[in-house]
C-alpha atoms as a PDB file:
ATOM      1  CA  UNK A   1      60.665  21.255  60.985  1.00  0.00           C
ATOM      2  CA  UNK A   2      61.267  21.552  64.527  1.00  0.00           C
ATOM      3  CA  UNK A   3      62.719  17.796  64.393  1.00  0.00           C
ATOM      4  CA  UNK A   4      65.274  18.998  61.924  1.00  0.00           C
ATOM      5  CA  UNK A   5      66.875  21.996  63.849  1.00  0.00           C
ATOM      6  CA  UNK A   6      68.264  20.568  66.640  1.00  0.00           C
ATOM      7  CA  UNK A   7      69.218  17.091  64.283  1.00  0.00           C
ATOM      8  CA  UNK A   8      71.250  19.733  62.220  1.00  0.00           C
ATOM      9  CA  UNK A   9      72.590  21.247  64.753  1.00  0.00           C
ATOM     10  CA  UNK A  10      74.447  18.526  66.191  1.00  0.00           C
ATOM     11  CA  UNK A  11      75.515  17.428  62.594  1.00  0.00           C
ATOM     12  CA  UNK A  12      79.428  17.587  61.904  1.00  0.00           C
ATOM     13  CA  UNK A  13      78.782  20.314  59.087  1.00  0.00           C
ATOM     14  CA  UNK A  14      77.589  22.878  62.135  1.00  0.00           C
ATOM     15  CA  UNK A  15      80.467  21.865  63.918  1.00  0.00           C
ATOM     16  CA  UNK A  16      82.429  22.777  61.842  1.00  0.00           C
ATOM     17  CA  UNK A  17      80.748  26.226  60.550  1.00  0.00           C
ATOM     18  CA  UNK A  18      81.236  26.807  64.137  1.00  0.00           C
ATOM     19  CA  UNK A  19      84.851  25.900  63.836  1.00  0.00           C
ATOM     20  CA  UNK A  20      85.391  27.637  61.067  1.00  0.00           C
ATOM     21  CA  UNK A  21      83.580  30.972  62.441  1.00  0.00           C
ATOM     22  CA  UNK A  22      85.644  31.002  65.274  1.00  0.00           C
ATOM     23  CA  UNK A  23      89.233  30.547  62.770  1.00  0.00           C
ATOM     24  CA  UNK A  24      88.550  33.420  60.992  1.00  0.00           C
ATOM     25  CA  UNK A  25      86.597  35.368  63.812  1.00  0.00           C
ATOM     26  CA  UNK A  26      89.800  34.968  66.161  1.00  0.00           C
ATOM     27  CA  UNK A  27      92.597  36.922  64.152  1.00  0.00           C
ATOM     28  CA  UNK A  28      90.069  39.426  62.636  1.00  0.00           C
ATOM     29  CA  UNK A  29      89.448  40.534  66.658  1.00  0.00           C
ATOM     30  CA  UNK A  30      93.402  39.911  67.405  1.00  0.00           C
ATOM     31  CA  UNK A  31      94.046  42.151  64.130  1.00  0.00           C
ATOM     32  CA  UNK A  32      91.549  45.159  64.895  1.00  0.00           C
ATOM     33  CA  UNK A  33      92.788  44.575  69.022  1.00  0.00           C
ATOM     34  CA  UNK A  34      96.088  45.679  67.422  1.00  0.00           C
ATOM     35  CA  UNK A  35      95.454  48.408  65.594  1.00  0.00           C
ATOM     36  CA  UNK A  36      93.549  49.852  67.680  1.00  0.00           C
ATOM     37  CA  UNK A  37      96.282  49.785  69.864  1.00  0.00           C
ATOM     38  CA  UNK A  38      98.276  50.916  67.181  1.00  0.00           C
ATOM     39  CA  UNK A  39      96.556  54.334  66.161  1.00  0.00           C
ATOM     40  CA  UNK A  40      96.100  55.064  69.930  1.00  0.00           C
ATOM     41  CA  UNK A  41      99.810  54.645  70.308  1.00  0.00           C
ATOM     42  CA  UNK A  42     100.635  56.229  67.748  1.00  0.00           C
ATOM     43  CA  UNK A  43      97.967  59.242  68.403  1.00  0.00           C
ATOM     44  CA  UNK A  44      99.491  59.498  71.683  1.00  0.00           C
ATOM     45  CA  UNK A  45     103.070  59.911  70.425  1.00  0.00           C
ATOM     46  CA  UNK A  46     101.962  62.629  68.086  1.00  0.00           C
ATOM     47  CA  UNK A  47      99.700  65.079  70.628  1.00  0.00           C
ATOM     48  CA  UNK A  48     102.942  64.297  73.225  1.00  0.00           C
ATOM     49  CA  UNK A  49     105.308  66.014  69.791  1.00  0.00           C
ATOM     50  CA  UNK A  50     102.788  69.047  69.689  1.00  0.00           C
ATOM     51  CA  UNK A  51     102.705  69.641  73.486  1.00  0.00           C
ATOM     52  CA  UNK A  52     106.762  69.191  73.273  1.00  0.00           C
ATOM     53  CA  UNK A  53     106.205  71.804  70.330  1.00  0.00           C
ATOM     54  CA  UNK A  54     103.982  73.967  72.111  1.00  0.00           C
ATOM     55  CA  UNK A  55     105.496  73.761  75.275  1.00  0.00           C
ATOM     56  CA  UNK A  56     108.970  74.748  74.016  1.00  0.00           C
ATOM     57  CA  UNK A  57     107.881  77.660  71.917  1.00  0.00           C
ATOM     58  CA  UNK A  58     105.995  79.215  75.497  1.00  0.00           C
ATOM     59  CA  UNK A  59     109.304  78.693  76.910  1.00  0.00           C
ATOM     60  CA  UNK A  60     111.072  80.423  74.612  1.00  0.00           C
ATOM     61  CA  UNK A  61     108.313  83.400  74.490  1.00  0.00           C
ATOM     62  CA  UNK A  62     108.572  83.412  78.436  1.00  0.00           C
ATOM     63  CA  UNK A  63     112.406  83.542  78.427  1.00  0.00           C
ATOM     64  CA  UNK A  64     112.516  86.289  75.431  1.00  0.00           C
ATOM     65  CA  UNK A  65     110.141  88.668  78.207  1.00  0.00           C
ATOM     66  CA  UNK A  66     112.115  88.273  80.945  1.00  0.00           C
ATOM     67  CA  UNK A  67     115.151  88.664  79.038  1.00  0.00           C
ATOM     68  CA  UNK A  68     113.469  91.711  77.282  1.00  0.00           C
ATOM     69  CA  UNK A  69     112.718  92.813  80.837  1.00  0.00           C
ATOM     70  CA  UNK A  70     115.907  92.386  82.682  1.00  0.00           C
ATOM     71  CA  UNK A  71     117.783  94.026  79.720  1.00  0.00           C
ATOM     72  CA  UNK A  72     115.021  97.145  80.511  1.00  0.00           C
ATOM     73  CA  UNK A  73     115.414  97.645  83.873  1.00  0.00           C
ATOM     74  CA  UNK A  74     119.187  96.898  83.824  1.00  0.00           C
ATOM     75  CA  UNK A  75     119.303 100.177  81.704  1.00  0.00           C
ATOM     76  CA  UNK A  76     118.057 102.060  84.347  1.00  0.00           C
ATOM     77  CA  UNK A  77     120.918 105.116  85.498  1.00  0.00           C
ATOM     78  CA  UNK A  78     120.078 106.990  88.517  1.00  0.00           C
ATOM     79  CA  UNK A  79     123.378 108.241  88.632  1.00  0.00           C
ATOM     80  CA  UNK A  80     122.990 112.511  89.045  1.00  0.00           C
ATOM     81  CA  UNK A  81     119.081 111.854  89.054  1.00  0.00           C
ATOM     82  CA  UNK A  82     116.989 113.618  91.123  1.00  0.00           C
ATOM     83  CA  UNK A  83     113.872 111.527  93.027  1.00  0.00           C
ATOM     84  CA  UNK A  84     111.028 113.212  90.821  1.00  0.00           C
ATOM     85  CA  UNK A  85     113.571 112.177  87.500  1.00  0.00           C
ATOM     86  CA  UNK A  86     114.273 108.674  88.592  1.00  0.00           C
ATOM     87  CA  UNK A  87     110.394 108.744  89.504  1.00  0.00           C
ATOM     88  CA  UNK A  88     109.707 109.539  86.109  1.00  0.00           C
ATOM     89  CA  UNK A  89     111.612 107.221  84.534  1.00  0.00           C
ATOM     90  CA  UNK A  90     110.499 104.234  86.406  1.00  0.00           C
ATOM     91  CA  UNK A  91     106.680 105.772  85.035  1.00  0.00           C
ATOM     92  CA  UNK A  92     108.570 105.517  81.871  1.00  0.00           C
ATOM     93  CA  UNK A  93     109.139 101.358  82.081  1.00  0.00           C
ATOM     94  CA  UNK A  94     105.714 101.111  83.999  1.00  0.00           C
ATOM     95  CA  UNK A  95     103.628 102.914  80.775  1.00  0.00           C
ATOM     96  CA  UNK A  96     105.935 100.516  78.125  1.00  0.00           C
ATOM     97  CA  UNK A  97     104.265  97.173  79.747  1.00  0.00           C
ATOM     98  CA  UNK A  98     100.277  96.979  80.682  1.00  0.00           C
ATOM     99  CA  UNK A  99     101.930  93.538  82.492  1.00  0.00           C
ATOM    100  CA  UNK A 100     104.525  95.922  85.117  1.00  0.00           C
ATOM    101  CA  UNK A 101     102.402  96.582  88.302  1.00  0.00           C
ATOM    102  CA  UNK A 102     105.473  98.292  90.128  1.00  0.00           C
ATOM    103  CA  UNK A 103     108.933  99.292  89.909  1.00  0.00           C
ATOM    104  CA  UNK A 104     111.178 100.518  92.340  1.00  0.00           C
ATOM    105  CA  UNK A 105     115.115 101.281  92.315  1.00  0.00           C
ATOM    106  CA  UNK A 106     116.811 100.503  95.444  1.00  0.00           C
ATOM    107  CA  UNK A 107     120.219 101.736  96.286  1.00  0.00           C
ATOM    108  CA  UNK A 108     123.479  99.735  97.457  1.00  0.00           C
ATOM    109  CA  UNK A 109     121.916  99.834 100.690  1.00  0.00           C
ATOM    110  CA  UNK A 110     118.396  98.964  99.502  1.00  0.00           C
ATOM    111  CA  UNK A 111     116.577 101.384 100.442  1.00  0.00           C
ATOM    112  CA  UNK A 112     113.566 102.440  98.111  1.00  0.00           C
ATOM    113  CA  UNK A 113     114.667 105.349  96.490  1.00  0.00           C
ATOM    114  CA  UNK A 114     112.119 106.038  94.116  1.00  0.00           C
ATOM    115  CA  UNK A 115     109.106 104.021  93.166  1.00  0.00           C
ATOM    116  CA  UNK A 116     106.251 103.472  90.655  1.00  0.00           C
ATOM    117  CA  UNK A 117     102.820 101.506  90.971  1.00  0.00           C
ATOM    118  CA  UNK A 118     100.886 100.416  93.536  1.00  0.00           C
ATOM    119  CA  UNK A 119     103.639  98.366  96.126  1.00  0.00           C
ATOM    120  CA  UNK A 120     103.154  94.673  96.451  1.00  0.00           C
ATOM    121  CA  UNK A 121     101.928  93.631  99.040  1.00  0.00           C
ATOM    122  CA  UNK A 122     104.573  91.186 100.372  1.00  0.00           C
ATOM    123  CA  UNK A 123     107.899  92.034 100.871  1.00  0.00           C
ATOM    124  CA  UNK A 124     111.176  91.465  99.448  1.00  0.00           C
ATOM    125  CA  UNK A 125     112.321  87.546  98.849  1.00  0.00           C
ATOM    126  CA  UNK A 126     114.853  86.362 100.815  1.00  0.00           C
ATOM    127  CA  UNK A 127     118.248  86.943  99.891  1.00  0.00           C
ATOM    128  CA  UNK A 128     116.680  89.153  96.881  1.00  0.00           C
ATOM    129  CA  UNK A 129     119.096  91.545  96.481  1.00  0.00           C
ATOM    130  CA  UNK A 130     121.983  89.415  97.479  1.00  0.00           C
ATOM    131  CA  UNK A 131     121.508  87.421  94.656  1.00  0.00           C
ATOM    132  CA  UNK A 132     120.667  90.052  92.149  1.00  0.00           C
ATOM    133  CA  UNK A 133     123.931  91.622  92.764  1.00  0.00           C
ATOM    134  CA  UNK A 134     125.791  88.322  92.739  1.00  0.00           C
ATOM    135  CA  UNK A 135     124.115  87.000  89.609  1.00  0.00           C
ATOM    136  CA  UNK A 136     123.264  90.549  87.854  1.00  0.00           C
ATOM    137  CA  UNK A 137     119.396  89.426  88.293  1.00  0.00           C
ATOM    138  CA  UNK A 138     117.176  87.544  90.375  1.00  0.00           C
ATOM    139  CA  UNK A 139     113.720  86.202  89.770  1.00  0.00           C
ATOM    140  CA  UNK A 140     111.244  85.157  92.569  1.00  0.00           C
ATOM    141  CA  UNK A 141     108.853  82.389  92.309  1.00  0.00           C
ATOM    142  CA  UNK A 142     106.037  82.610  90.452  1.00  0.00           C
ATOM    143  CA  UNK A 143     102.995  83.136  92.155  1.00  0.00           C
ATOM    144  CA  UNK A 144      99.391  82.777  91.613  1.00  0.00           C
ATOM    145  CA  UNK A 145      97.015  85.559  92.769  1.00  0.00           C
ATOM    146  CA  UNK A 146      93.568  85.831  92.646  1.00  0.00           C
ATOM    147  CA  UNK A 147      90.734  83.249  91.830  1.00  0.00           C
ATOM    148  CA  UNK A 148      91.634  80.558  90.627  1.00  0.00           C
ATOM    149  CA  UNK A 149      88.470  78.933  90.060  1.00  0.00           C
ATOM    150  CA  UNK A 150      88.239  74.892  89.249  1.00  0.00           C
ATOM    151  CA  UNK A 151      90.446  73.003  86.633  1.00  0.00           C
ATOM    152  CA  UNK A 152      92.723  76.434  86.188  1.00  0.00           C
ATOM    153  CA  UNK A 153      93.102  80.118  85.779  1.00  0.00           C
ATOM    154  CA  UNK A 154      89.540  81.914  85.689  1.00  0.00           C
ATOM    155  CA  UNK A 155      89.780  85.229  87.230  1.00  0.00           C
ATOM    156  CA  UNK A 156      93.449  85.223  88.731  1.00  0.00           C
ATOM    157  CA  UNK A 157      96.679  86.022  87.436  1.00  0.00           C
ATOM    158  CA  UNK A 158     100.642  85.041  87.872  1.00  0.00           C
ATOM    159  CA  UNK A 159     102.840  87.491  89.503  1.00  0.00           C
ATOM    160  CA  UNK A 160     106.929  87.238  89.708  1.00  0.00           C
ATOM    161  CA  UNK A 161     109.022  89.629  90.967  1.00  0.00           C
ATOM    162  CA  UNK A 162     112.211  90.685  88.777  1.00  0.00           C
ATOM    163  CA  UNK A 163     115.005  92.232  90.508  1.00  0.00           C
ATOM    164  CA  UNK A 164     118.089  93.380  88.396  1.00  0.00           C
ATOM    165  CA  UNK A 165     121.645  94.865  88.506  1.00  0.00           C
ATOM    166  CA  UNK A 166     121.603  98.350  87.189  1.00  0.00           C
ATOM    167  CA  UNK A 167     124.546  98.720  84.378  1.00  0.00           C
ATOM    168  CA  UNK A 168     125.688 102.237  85.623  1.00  0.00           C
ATOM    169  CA  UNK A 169     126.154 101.809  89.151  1.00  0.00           C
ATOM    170  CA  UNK A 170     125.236  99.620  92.290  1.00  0.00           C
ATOM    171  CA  UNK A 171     121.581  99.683  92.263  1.00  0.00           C
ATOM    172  CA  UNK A 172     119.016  97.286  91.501  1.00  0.00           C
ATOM    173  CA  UNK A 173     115.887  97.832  90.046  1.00  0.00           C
ATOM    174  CA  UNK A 174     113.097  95.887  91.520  1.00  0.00           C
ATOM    175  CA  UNK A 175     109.947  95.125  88.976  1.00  0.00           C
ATOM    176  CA  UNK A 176     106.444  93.475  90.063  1.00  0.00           C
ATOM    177  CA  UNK A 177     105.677  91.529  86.853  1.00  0.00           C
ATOM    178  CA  UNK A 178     101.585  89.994  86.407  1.00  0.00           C
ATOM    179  CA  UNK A 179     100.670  87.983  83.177  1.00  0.00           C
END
């Protein structure tokens, strides 16, 4: 028996099995090489469409607050109020959001003339209230605060700073916002 293996080994007929293994073994791998390829590729392009998706509709929600917000604290008339009223009203847009830390109004010189919340911190941005009057609103950059553990957000929070054109007169209305 052990005469016979390596005899039919050698034979033509195991050539070519082997030859003939190898023909239909080569485009079976080349086929599955491809779609494999193919459904990754095509996996790829469809989690990229739902981030797109995703990632516009935060956008949209992000824009729709700020809007929301700057519309808010545009509203704001001190004209004929006294400090303890315009105090109370700037309570008032404080209470409506759990995300407004502070809110101040600041007069055509900007001065603080009444205020709400705990104060930030840092001071005005650069050019803040320049550019607020020019534009009708300004927003600063956002910033991160707190922990911010590995791999993202854990324990901290974003903070940006809104500052907006009152309607009814030359103040601006300065708003600490933290999501």
């Amino acid at each position: 028996m052990r005469d016979r293996l390596p005899r039919w080994a050698t034979s033509l007929s195991a050539k070519y099995i082997v030859l003939f293994a190898i023909l239909v073994a080569l485009p079976v791998i080349g086929v599955s090489a491809y779609l494999l390829d193919s459904s990754y590729t095509d996996n790829k392009r469809a989690l990229v469409a739902v981030q797109r998706e995703k990632s516009s509709g935060l956008a949209r929600a992000v824009e729709e607050t700020l809007d929301a917000q700057t519309t808010r604290l545009a509203g704001v008339d001190a004209s004929g109020l006294s400090k303890e009223q315009l105090e109370t009203r700037l309570v008032e847009i404080r209470a409506s959001d759990p995300n407004v830390a502070f809110v101040a109004y600041l007069d055509s010189r900007g001065r603080e003339r009444a205020t709400s919340g705990y104060a930030p911190t840092t001071g005005l941005p650069r050019g803040a209230l320049a550019a607020a009057r020019a534009n009708d609103v300004f927003f600063s950059r956002v910033e991160l605060q707190g922990d911010s553990g590995e791999g993202g957000l854990s324990g901290g929070f974003t903070r940006i700073q809104i500052f907006a054109t009152t309607n009814s007169g030359d103040g601006v209305v300065r708003e600490v916002y933290n999501a």
